[in-house]
Structure formats: structure tokens, C-alpha cells
N, C-alpha and C. Protein backbone atom coordinates (compact mmCIF):
# COMPACT_ATOMS: atom_id res chain seq x y z
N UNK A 1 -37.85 -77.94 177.60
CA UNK A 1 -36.79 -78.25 176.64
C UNK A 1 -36.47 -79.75 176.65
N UNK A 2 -36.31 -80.51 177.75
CA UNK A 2 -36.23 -81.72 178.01
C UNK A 2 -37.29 -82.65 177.30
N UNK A 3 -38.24 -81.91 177.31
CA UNK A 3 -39.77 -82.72 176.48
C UNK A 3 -39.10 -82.68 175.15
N UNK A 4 -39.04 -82.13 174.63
CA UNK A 4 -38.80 -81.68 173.11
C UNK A 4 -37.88 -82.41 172.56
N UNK A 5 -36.54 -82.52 173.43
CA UNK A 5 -35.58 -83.60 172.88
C UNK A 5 -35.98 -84.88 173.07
N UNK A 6 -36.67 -85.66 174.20
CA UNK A 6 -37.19 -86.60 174.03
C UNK A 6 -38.58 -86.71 173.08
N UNK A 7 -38.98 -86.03 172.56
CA UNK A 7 -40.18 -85.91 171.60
C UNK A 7 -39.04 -86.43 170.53
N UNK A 8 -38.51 -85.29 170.08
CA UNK A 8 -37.30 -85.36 168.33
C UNK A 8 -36.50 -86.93 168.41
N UNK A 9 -36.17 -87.49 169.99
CA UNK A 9 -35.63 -88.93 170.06
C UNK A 9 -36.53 -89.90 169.22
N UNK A 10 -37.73 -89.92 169.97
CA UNK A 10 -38.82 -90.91 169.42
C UNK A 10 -38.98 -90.74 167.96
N UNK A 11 -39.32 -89.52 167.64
CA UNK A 11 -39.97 -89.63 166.44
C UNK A 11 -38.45 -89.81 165.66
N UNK A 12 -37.58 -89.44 165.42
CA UNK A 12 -36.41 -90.25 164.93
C UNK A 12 -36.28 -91.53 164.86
N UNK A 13 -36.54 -92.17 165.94
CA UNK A 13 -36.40 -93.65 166.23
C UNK A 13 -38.15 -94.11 165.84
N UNK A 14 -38.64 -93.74 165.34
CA UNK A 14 -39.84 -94.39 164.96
C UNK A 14 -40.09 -94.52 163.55
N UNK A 15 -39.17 -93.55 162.69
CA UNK A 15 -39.31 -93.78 161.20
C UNK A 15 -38.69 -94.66 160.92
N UNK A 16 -39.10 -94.84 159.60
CA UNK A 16 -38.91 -96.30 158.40
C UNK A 16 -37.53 -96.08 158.10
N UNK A 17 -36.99 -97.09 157.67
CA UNK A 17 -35.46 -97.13 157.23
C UNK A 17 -35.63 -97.28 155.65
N UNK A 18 -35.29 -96.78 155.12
CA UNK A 18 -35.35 -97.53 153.35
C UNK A 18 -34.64 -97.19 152.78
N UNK A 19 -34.08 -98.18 152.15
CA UNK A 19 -32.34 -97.84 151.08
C UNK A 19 -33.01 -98.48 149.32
N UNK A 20 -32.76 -97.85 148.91
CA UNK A 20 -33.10 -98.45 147.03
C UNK A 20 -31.58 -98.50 146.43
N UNK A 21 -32.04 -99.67 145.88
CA UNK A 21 -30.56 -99.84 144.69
C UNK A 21 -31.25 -100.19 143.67
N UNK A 22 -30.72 -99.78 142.31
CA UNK A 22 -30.47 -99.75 140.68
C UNK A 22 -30.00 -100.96 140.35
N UNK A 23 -30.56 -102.11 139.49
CA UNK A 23 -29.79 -103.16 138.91
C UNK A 23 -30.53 -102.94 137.38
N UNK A 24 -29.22 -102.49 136.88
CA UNK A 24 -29.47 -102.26 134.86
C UNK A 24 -29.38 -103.99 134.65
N UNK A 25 -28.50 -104.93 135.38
CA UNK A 25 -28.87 -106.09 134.39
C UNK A 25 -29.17 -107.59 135.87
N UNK A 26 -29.92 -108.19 135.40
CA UNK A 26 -30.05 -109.30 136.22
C UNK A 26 -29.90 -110.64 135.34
N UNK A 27 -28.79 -111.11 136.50
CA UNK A 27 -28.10 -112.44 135.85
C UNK A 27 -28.77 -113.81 136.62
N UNK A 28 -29.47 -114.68 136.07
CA UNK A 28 -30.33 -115.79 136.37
C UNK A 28 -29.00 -117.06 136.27
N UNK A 29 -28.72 -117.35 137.33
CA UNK A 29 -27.45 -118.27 137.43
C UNK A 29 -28.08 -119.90 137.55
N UNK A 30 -29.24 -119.81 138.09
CA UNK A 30 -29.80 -121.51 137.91
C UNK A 30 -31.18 -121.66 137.59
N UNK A 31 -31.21 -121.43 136.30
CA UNK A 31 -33.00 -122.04 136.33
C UNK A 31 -33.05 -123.48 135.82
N UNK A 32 -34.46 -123.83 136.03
CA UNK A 32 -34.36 -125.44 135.44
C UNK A 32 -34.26 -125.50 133.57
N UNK A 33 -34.87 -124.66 133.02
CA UNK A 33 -35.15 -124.38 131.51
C UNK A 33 -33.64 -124.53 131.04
N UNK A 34 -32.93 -123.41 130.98
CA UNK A 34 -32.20 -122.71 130.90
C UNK A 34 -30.73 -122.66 131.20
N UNK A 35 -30.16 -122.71 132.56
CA UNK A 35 -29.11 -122.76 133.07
C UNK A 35 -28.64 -121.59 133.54
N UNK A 36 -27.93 -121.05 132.95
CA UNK A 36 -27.13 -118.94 133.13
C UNK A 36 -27.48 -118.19 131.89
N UNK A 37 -28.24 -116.92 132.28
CA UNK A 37 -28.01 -116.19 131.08
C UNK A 37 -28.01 -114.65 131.85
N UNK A 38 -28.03 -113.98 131.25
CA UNK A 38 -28.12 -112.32 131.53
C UNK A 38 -28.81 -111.63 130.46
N UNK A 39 -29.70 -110.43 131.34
CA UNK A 39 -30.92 -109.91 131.01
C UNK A 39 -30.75 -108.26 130.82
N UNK A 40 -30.57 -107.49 129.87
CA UNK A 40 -30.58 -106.37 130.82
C UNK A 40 -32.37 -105.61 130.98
N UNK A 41 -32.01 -105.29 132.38
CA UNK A 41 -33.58 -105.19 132.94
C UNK A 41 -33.73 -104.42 133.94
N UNK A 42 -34.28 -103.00 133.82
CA UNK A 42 -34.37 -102.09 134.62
C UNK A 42 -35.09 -102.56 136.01
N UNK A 43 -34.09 -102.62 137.13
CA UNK A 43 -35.11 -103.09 138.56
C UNK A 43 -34.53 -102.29 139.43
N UNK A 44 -35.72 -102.11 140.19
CA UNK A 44 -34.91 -101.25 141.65
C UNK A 44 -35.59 -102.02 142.73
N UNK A 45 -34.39 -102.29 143.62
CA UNK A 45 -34.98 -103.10 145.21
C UNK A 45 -34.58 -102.56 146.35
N UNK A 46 -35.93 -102.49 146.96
CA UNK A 46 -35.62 -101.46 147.89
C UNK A 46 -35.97 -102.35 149.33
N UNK A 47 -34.82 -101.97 149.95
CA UNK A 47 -35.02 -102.40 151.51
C UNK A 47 -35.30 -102.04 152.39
N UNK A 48 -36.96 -102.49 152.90
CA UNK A 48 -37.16 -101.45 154.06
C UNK A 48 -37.16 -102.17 155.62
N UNK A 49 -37.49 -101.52 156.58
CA UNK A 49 -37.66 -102.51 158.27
C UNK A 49 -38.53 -103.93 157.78
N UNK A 50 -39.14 -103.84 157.18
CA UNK A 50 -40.15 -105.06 157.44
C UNK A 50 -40.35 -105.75 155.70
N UNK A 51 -39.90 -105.09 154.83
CA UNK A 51 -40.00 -105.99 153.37
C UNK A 51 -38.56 -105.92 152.37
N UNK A 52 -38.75 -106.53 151.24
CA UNK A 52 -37.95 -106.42 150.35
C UNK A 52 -38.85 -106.35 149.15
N UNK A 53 -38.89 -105.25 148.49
CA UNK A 53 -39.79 -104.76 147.21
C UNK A 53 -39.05 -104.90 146.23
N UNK A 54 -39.08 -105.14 145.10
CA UNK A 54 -38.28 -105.21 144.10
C UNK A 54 -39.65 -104.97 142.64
N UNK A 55 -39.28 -103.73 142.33
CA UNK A 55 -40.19 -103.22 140.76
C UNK A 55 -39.20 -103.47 139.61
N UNK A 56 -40.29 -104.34 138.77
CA UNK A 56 -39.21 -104.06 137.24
C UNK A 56 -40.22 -103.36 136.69
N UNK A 57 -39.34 -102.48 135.82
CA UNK A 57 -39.41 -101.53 135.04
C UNK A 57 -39.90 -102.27 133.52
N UNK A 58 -41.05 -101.87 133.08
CA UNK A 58 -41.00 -102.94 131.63
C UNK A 58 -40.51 -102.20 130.19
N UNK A 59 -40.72 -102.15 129.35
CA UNK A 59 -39.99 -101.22 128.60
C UNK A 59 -41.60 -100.46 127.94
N UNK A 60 -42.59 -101.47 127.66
CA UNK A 60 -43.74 -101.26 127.59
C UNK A 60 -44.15 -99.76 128.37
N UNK A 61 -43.99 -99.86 129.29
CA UNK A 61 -44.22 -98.80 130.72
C UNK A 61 -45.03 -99.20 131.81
N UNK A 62 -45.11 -100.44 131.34
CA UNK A 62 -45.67 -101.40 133.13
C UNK A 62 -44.79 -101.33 133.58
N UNK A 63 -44.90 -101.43 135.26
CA UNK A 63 -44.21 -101.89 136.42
C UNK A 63 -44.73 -102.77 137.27
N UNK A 64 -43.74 -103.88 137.28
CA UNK A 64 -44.38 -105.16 138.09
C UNK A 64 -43.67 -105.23 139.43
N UNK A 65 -44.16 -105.04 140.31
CA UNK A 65 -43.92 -105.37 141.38
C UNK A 65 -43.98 -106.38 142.75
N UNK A 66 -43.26 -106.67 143.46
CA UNK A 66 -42.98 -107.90 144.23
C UNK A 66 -42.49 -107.25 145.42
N UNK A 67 -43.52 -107.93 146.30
CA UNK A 67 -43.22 -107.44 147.98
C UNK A 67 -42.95 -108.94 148.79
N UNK A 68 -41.96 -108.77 149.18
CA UNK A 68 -41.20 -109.80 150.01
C UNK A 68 -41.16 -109.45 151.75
N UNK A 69 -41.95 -109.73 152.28
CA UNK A 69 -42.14 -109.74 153.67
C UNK A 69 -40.97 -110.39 154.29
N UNK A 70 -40.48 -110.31 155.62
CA UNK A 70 -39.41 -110.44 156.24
C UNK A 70 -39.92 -111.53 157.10
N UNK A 71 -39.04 -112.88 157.27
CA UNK A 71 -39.78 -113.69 158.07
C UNK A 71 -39.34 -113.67 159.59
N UNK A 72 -38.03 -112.45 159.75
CA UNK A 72 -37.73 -112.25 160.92
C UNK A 72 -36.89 -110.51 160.59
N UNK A 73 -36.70 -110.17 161.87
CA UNK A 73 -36.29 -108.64 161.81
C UNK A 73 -34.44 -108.75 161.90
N UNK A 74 -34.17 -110.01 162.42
CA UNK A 74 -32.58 -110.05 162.53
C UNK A 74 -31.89 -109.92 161.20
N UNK A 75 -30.54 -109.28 161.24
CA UNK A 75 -29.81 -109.39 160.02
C UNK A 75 -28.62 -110.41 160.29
N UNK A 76 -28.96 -111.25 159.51
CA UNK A 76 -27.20 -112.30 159.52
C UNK A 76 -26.12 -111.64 158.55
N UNK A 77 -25.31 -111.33 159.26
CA UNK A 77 -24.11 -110.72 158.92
C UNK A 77 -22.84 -111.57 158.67
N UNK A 78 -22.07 -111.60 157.58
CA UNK A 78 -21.05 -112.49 157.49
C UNK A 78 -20.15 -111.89 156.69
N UNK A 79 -18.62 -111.94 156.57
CA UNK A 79 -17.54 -111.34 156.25
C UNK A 79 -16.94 -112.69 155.27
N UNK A 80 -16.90 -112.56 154.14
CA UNK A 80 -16.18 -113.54 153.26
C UNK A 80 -15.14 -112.56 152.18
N UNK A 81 -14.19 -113.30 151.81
CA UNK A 81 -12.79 -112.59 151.34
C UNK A 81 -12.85 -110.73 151.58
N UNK A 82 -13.21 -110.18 152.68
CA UNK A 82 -13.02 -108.63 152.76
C UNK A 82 -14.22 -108.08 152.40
N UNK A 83 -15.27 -108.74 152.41
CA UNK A 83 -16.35 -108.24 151.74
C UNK A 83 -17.75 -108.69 153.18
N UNK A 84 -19.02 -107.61 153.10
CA UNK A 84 -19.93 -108.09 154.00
C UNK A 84 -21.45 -108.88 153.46
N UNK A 85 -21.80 -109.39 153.71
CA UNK A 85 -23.01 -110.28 153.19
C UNK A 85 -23.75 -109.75 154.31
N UNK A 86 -24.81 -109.11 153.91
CA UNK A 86 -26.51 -108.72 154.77
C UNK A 86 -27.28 -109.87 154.73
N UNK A 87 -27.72 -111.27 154.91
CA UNK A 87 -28.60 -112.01 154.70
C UNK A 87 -30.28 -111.79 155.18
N UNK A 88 -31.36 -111.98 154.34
CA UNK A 88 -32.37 -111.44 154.91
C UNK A 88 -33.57 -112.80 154.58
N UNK A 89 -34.23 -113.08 155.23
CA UNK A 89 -35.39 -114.19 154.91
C UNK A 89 -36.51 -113.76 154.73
N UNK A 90 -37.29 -114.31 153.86
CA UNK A 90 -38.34 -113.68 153.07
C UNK A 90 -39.51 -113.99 152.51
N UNK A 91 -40.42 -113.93 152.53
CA UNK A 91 -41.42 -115.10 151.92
C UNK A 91 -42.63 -114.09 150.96
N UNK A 92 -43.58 -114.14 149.93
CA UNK A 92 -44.28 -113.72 149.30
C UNK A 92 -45.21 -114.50 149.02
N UNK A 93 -46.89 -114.65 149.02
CA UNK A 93 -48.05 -115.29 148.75
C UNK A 93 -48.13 -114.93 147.28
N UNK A 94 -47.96 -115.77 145.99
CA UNK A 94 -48.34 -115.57 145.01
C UNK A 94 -49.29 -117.29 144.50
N UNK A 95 -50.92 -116.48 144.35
CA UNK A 95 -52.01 -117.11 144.46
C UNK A 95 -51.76 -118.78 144.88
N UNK A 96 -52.04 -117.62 146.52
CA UNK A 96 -52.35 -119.14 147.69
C UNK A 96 -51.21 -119.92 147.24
N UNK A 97 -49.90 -119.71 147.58
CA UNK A 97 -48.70 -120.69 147.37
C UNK A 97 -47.65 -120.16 147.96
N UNK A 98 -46.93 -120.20 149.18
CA UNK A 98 -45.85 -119.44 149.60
C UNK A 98 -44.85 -119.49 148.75
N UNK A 99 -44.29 -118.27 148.78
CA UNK A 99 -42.47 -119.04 148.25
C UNK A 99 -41.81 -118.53 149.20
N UNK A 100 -40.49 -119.17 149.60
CA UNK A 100 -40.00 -118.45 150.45
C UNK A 100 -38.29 -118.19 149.39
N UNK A 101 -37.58 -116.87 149.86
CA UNK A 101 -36.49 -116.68 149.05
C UNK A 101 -35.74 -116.07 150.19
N UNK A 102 -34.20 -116.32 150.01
CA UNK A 102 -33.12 -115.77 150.76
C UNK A 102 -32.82 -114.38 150.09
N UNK A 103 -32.37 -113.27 150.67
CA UNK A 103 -31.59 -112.37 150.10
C UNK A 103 -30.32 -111.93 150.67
N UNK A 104 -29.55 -112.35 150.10
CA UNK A 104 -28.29 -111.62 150.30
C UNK A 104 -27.74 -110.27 149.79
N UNK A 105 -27.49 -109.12 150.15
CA UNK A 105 -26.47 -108.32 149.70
C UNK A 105 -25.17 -107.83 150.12
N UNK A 106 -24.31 -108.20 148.75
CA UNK A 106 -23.21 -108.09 148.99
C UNK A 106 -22.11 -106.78 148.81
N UNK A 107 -21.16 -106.51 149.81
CA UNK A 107 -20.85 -105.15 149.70
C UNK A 107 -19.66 -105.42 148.77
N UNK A 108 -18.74 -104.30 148.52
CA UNK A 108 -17.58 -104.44 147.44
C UNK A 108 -16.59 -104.24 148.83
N UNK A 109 -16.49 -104.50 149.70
CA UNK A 109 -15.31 -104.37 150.80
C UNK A 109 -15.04 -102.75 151.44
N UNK A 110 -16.07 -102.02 150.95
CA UNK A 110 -16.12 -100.28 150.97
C UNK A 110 -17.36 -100.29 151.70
N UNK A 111 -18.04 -101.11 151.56
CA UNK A 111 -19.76 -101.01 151.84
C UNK A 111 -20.76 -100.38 150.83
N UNK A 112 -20.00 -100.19 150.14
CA UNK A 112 -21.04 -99.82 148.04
C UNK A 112 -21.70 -101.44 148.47
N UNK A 113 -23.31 -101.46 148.29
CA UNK A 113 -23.75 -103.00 147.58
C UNK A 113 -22.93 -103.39 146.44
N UNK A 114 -22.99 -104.13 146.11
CA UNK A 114 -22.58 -104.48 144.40
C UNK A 114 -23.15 -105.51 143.58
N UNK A 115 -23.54 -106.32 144.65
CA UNK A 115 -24.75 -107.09 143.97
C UNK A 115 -25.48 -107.52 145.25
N UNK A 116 -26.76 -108.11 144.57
CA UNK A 116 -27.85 -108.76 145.30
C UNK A 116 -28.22 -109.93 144.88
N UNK A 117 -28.40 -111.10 145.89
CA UNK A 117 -28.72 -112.82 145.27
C UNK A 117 -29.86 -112.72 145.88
N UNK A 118 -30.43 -113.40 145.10
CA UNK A 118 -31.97 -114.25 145.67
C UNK A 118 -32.15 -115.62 145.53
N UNK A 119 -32.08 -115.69 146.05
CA UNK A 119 -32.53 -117.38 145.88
C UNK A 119 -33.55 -118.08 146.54
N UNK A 120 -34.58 -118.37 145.89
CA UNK A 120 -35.83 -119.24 145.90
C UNK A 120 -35.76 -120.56 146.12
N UNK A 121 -36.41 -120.95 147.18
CA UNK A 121 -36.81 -122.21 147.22
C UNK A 121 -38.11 -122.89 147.96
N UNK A 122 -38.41 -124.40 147.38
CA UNK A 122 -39.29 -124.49 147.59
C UNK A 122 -39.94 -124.94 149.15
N UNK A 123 -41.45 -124.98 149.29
CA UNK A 123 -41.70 -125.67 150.61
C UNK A 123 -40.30 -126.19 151.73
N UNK A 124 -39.87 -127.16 150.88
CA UNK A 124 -38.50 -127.75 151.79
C UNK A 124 -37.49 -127.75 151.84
N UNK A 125 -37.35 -126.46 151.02
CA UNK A 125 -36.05 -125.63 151.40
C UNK A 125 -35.17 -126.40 150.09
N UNK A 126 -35.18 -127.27 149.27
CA UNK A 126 -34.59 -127.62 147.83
C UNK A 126 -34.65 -127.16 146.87
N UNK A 127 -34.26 -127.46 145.78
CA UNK A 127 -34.69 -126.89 144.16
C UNK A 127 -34.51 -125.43 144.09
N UNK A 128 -33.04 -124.86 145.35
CA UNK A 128 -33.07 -123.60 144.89
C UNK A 128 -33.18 -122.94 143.49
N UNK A 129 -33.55 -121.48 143.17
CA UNK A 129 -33.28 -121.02 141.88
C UNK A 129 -32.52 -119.66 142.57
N UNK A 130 -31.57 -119.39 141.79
CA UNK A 130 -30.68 -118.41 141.68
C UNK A 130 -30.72 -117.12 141.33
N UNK A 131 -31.00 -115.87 141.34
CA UNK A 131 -31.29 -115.15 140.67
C UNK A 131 -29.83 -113.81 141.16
N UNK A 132 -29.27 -113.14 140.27
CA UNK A 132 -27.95 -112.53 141.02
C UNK A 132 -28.49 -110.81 140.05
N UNK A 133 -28.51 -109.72 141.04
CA UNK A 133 -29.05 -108.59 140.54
C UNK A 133 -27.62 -107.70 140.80
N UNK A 134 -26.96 -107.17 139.85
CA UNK A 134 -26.08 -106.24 139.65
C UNK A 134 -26.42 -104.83 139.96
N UNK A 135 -25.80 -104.28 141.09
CA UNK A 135 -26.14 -102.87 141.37
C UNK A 135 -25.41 -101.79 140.74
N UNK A 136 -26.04 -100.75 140.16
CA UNK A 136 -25.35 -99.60 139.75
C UNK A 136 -25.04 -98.82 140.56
């Protein structure tokens, strides 16, 4: 009997963690073109132990997808006006060129997400771009 509960421990503690959230619209707060606009745009990003995936939905019926590798397993945690920020670091190879992007998600003070930031930047860490994903 003792085997068995330490068997059901491990294999508990050995599965994947993964949470998905719904964003009907994504709001682009700094591009160079452009400035702020809002999109509405079916995406779901899902957070697992080791990536950050994010599929858009096209209306066409493609789905484009983006896998964001974790450049460390720690979560930076931070509390601003009653609310929690998850910070996560991230990087993706799109042809032979790193990018690296921050992700934040932010809770509504309940722990509902309510939105998600990304922000991109380049080689040296400047020229962020903004990207802010509204969760349903």
C-alpha cells in the first residue's frame, strides 16, 4: 500500500501544468508604424512548465502559432495596486534571429487573469514593442 501512494505521489508530481486563456481582442500599445490600436482577434495562450504558446485563430481557418520557450523556470511575482503580476522570460527562433519577449499576466485582485502584456525586445534589451492581450 505504501508503494502505491508513493507511485500516485510521483506520477502527480511529474505531469505538465497548463492553463489556456481566451483573448477576443488584442490591443498593440507601441508599434513603430502605428502607435495604439485594437484588433479584435481570436487568440488563446496557453501556459505551460516550460513554454508560452500563443495560436491565433484566422478567420480564413488557419492557425498560426508561436512557441515561446522559457529562458528560466522561476516566476517573478509582484503585487501592484491589489493586483498580482506573474512575470515570465521568453525567447523564440524565428528564421535564425532570436527575439526575446517578457510576459506578464495580470490578475484582477481575485486571481481571474485579465490581461496579458508582451513585450518584445531587441538583442539589447531596447526598442521594446508592446503588445496587451485581453482575457475573456
Amino acid at each position: 500500500m505504501k508503494y502505491i501512494i508513493v507511485f500516485l505521489i510521483l506520477v502527480a508530481s511529474s505531469t505538465k501544468a497548463q492553463v489556456s486563456f481566451s483573448s477576443p481582442l488584442t490591443e498593440y500599445v507601441s508599434t513603430p508604424a502605428d502607435g495604439k490600436s485594437m484588433k479584435y482577434i481570436n487568440r488563446e495562450i496557453i501556459l505551460d512548465d516550460d513554454q508560452i504558446t500563443s495560436k491565433t485563430h484566422q478567420k480564413e481557418g488557419d492557425t498560426d502559432i508561436e512557441i515561446w520557450t522559457k529562458t528560466d523556470y522561476e516566476i517573478r511575482i509582484k503585487r501592484d495596486k491589489g493586483r498580482i503580476i506573474r512575470t515570465f522570460h521568453t525567447y523564440m527562433i524565428f528564421k535564425e534571429v532570436r527575439i526575446n519577449a517578457i510576459w506578464d499576466f495580470v490578475d484582477d485582485g481575485e486571481g481571474k487573469i485579465e490581461m496579458i502584456f508582451r513585450t518584445l525586445t531587441n538583442e539589447r534589451g531596447d526598442e521594446p514593442l508592446v503588445t496587451r492581450y485581453h482575457i475573456d
